[in-house]
N, C-alpha and C. Protein backbone atom coordinates (compact mmCIF):
# COMPACT_ATOMS: atom_id res chain seq x y z
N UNK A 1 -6.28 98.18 -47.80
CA UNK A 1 -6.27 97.01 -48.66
C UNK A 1 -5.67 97.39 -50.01
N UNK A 2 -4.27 96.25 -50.62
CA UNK A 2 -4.16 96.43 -51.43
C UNK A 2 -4.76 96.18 -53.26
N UNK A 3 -4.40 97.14 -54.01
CA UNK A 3 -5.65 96.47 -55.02
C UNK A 3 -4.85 95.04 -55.93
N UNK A 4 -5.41 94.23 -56.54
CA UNK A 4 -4.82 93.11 -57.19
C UNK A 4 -4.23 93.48 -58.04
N UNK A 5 -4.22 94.69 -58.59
CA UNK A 5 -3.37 94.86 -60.22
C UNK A 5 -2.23 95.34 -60.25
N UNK A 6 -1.58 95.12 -59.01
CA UNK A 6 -0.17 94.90 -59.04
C UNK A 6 0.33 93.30 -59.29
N UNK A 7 -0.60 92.87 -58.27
CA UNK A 7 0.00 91.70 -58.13
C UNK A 7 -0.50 90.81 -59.19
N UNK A 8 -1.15 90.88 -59.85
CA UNK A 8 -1.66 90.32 -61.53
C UNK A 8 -0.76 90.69 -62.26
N UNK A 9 -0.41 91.77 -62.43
CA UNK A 9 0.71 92.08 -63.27
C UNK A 9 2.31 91.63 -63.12
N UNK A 10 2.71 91.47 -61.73
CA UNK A 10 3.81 90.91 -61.12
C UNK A 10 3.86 89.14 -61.37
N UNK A 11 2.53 88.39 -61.51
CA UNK A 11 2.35 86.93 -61.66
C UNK A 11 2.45 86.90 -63.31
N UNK A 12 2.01 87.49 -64.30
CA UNK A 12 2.55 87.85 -65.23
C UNK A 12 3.30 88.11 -66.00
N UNK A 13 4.12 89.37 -65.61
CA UNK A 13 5.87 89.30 -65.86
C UNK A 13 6.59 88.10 -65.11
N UNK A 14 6.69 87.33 -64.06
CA UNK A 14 7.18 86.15 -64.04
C UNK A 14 7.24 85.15 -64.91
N UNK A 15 5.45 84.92 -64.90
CA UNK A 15 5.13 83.49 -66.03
C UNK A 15 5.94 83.75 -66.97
N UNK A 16 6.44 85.23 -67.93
CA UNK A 16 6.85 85.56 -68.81
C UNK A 16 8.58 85.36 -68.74
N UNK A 17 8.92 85.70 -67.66
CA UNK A 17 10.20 85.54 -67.41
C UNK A 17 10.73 84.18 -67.16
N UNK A 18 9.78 83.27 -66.96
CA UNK A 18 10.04 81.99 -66.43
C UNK A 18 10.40 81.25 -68.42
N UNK A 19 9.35 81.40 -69.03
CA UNK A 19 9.21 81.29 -70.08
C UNK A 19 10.52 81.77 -70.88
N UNK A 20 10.50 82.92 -70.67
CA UNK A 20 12.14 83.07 -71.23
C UNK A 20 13.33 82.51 -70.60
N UNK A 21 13.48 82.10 -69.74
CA UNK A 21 14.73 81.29 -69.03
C UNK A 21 14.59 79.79 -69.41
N UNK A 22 13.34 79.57 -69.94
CA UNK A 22 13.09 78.06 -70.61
C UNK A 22 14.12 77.89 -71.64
N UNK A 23 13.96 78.95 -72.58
CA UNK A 23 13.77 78.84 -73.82
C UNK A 23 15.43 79.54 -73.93
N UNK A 24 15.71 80.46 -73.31
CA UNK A 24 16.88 80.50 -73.10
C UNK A 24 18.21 79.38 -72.63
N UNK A 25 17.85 78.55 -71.71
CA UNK A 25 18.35 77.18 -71.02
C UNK A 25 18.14 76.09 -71.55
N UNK A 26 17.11 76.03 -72.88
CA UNK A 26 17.05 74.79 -73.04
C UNK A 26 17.69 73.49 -73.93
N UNK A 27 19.08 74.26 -73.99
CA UNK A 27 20.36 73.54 -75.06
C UNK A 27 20.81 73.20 -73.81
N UNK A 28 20.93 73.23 -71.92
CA UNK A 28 21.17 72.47 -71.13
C UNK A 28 20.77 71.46 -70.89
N UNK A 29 19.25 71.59 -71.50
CA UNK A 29 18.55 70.33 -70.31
C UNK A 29 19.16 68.97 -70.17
N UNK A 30 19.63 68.35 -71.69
CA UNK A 30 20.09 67.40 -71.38
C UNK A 30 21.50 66.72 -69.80
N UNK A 31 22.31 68.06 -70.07
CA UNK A 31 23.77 67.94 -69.28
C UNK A 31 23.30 68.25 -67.48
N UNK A 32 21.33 69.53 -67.57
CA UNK A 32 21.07 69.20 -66.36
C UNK A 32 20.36 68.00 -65.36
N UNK A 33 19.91 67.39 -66.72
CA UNK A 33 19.22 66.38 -66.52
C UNK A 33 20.35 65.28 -66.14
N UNK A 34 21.29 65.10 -66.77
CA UNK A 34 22.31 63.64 -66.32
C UNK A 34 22.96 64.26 -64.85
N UNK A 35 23.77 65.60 -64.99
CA UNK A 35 23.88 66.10 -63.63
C UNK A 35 22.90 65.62 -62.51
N UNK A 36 22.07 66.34 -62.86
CA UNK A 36 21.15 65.83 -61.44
C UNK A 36 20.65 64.47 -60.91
N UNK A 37 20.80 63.55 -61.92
CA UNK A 37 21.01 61.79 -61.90
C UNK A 37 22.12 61.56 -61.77
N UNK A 38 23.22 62.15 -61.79
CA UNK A 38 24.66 61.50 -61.43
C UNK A 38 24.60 62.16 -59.83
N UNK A 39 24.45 63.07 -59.09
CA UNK A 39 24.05 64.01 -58.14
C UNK A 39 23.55 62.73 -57.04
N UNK A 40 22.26 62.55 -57.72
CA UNK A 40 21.63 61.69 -56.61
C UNK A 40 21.99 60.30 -56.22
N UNK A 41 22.91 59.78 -57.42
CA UNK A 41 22.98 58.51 -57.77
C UNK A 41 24.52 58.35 -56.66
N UNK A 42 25.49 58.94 -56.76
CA UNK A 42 26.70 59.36 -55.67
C UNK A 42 26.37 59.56 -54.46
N UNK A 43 24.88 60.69 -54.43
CA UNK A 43 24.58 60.77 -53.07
C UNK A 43 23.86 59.36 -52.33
N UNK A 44 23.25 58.90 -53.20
CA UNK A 44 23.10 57.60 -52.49
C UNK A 44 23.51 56.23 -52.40
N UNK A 45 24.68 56.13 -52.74
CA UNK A 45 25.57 55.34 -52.48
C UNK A 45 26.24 55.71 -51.37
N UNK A 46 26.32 56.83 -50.92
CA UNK A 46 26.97 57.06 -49.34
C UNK A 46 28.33 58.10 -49.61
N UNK A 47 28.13 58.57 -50.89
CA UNK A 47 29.31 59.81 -50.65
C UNK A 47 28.80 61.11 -49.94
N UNK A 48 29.64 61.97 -50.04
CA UNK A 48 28.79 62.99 -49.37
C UNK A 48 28.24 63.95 -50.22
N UNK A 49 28.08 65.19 -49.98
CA UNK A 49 27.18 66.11 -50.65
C UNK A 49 28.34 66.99 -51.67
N UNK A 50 30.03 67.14 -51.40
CA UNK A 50 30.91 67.64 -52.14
C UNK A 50 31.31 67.03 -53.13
N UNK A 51 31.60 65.50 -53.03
CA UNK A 51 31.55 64.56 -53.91
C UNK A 51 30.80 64.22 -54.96
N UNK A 52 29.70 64.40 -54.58
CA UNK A 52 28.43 63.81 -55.02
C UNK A 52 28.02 65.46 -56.55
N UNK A 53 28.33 66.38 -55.95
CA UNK A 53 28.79 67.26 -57.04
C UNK A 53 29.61 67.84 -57.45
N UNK A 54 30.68 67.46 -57.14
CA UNK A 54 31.57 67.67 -58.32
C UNK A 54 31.71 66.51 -59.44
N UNK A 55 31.07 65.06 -58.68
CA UNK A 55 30.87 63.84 -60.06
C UNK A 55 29.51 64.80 -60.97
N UNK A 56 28.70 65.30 -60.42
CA UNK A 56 28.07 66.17 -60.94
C UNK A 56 28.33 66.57 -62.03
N UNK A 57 29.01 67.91 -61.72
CA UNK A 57 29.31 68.83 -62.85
C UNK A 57 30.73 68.02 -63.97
N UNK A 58 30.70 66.90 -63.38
CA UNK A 58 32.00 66.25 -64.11
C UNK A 58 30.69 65.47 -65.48
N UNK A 59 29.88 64.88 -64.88
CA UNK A 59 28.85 64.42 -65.71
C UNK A 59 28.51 65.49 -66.36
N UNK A 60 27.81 66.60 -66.45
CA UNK A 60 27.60 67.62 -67.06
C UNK A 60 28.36 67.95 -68.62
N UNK A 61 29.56 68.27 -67.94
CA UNK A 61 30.74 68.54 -68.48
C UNK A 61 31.10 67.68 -70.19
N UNK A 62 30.95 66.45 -69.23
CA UNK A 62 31.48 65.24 -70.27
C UNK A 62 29.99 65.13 -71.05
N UNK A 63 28.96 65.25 -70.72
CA UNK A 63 27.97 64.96 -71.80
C UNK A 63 27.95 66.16 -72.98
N UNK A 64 28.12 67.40 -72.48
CA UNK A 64 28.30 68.36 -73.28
C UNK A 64 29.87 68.07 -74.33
N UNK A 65 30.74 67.56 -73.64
CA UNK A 65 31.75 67.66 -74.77
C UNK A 65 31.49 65.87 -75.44
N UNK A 66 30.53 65.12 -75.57
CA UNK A 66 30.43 64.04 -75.65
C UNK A 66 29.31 65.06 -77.35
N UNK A 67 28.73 65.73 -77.45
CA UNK A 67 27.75 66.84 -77.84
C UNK A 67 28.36 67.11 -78.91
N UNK A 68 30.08 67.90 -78.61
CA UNK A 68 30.10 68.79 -79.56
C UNK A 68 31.39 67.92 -79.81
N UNK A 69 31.94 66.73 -79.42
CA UNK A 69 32.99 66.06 -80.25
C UNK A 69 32.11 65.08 -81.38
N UNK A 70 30.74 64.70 -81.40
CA UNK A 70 29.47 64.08 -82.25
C UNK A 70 29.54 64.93 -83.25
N UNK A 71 29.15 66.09 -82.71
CA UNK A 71 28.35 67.15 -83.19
C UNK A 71 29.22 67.66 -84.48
N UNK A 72 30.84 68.24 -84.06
CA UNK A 72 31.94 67.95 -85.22
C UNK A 72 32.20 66.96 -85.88
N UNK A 73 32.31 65.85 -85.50
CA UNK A 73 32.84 64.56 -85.92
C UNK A 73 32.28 63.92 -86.84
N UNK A 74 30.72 64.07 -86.87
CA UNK A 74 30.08 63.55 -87.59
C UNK A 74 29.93 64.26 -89.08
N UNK A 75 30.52 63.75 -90.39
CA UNK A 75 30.00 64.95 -91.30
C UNK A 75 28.71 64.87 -92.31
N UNK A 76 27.77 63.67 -92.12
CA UNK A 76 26.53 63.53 -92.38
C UNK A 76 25.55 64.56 -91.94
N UNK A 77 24.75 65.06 -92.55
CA UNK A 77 23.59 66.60 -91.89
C UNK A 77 22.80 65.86 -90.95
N UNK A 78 22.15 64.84 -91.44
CA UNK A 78 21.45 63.74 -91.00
C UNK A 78 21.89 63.11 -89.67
N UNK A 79 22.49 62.57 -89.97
CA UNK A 79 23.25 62.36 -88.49
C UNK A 79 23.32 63.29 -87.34
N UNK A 80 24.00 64.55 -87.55
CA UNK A 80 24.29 65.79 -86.79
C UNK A 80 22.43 65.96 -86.40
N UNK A 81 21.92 66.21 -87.24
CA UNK A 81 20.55 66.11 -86.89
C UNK A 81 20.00 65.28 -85.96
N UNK A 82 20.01 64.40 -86.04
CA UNK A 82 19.81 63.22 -85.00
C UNK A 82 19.89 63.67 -83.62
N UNK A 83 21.54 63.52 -84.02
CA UNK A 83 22.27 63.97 -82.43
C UNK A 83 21.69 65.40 -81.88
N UNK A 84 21.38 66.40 -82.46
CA UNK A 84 20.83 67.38 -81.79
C UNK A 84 19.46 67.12 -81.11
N UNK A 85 18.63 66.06 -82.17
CA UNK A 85 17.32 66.16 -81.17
C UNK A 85 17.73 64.95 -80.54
N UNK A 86 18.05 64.21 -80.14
CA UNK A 86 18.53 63.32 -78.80
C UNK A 86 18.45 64.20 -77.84
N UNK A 87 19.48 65.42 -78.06
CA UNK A 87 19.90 66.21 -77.22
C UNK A 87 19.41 66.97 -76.41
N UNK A 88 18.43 67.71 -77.66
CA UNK A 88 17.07 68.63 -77.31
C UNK A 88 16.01 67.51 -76.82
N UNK A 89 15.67 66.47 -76.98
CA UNK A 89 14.46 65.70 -75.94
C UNK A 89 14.37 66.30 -74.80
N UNK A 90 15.17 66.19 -73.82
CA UNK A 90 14.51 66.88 -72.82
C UNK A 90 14.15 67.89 -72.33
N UNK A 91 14.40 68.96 -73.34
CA UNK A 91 13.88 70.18 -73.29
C UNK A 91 12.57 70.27 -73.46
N UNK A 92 11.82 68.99 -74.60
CA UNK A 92 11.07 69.00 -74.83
C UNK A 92 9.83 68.78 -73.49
N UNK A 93 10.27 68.04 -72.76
CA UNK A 93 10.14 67.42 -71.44
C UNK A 93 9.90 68.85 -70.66
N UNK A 94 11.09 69.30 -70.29
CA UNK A 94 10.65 70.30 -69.52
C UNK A 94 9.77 71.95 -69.97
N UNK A 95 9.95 71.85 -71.37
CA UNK A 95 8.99 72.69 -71.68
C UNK A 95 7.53 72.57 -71.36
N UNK A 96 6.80 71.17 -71.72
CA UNK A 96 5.84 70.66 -71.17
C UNK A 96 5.81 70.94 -69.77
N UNK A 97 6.58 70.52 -69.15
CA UNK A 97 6.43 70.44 -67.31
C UNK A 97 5.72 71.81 -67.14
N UNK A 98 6.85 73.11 -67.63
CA UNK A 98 6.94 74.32 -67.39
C UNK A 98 5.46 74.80 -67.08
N UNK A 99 5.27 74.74 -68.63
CA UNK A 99 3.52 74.96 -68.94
C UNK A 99 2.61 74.58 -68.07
N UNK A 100 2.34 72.98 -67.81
CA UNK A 100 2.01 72.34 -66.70
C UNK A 100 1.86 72.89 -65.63
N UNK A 101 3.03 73.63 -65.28
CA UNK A 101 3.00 74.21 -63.85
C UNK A 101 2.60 75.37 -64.08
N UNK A 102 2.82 76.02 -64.60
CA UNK A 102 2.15 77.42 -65.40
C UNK A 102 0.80 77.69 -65.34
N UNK A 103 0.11 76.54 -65.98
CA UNK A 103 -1.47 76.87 -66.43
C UNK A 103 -2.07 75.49 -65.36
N UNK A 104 -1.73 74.72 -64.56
CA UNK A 104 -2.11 73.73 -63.87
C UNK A 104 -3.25 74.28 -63.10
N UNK A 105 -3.23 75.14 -62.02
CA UNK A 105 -4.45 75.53 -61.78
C UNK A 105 -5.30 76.48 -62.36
N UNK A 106 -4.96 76.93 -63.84
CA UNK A 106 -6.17 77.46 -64.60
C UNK A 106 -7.38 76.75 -64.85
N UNK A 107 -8.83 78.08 -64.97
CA UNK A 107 -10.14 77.42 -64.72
C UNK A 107 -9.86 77.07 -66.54
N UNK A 108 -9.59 76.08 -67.15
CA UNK A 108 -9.53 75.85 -68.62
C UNK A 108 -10.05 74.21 -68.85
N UNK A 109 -10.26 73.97 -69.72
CA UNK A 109 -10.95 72.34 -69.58
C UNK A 109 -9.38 71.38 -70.30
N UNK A 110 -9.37 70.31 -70.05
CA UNK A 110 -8.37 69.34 -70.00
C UNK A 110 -7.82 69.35 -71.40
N UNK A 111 -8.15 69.68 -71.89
CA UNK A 111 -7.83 69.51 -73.92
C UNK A 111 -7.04 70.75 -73.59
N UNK A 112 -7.60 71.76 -73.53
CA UNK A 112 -6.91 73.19 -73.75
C UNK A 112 -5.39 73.40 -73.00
N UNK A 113 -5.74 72.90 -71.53
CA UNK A 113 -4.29 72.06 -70.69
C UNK A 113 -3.42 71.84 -71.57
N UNK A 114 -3.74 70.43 -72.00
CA UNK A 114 -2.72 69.36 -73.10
C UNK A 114 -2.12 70.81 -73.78
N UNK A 115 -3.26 70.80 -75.09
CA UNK A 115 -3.19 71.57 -75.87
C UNK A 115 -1.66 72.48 -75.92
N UNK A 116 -2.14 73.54 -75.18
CA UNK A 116 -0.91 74.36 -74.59
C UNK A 116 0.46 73.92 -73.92
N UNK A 117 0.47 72.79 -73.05
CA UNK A 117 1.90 71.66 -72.82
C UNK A 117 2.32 71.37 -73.84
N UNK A 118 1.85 70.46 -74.69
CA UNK A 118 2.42 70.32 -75.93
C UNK A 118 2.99 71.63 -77.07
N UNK A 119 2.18 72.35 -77.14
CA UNK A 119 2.58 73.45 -78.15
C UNK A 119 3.91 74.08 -77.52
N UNK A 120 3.39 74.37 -76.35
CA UNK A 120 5.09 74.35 -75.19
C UNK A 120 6.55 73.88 -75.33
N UNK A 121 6.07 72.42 -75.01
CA UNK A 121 7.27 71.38 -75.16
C UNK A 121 7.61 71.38 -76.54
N UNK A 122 6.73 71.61 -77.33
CA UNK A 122 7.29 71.60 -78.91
C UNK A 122 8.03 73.12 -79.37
N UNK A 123 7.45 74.02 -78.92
CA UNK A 123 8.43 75.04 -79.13
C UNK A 123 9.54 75.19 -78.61
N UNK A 124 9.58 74.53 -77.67
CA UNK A 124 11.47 74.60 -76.74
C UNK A 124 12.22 73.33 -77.70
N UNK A 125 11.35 72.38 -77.71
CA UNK A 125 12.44 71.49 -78.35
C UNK A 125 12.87 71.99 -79.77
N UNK A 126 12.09 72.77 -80.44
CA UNK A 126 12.67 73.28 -81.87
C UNK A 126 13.61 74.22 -81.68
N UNK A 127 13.16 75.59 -80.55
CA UNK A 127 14.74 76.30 -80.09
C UNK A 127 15.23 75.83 -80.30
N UNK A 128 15.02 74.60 -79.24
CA UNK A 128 16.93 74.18 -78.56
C UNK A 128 17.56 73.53 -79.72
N UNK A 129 16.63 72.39 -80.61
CA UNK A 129 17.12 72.09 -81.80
C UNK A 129 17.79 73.27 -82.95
N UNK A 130 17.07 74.22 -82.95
CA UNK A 130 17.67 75.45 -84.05
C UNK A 130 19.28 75.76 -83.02
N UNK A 131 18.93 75.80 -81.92
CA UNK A 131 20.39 76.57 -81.18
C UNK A 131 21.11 75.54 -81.20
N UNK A 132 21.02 74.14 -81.15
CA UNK A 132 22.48 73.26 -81.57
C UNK A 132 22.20 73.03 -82.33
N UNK A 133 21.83 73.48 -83.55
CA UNK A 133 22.10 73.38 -85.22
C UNK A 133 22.95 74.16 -85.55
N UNK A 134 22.67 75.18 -84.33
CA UNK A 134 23.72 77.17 -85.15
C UNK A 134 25.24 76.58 -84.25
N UNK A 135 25.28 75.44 -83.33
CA UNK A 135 26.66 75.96 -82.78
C UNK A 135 27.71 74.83 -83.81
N UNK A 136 29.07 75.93 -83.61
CA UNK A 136 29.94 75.69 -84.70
C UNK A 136 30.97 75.75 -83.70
C-alpha cells in the first residue's frame, strides 16, 4: 500500500499550477470566451466541426484586434480603462469558477467558499486588468 503523501503533494502542485495558468491566461478569457460561442453557435446551425472553427479562431482573432485598435485609438486614460475591464470581466468569471472547482468539495462552511471565489475572481480580474494596462 501506497502512502498518501505523494499523492497530497501531487493534488497540490496541480491546484498550484492550475492557478498559475489562470492568472497567466487571463488577458484571453474574453477572445476564449466569444471563440467558444462562435464554435457552438456554427456548429449548430449545421456546419461542420472544420468550419465551425476556423469561424472560431476568426472570432478570437477579431475580438483581440477589436482590443488593441480601442485600446490605441482611444487617447482618454479613462476610457482605455474602461475598455480593459470590459475585457478583463471574464476573467473575473473564470477566476471564480476556478476556485469553485478547486475548493468545491472542501470540508469549509459556505461563507469561507464565497469568501475565497471572490478574492479569486478579483485577483485575476486585476492581473488581467494590470496586463492590458502594460500592453503597448
Amino acid at each position: 500500500m501506497l502512502p498518501m503523501t505523494p499523492i497530497i503533494l501531487l493534488a497540490v502542485a496541480l491546484s498550484g499550477a492550475m492557478c498559475v495558468l489562470a492568472f497567466a491566461l487571463a488577458t484571453q478569457a474574453l477572445p476564449f470566451m466569444l471563440c467558444l460561442c462562435a464554435f457552438r453557435l456554427v456548429l449548430a446551425c449545421g456546419a461542420g466541426v472544420v468550419l465551425a472553427g476556423i469561424t472560431a479562431i476568426a472570432v478570437a482573432i477579431a475580438s483581440f484586434a477589436l482590443f488593441v485598435y480601442l485600446r490605441e485609438g482611444l487617447r482618454n486614460p479613462t476610457a482605455q480603462l474602461v475598455v480593459a475591464i470590459v475585457y478583463a470581466a471574464p476573467a473575473a468569471v473564470a477566476g471564480y469558477a476556478l476556485m469553485h472547482g478547486l475548493i468545491g468539495l472542501a470540508v469549509v462552511s459556505e461563507p469561507v467558499k464565497t469568501f475565497f471565489c471572490v478574492a479569486s475572481g478579483t485577483f485575476i480580474a486585476v492581473a488581467a486588468v494590470l496586463r492590458l494596462s502594460a500592453i503597448k
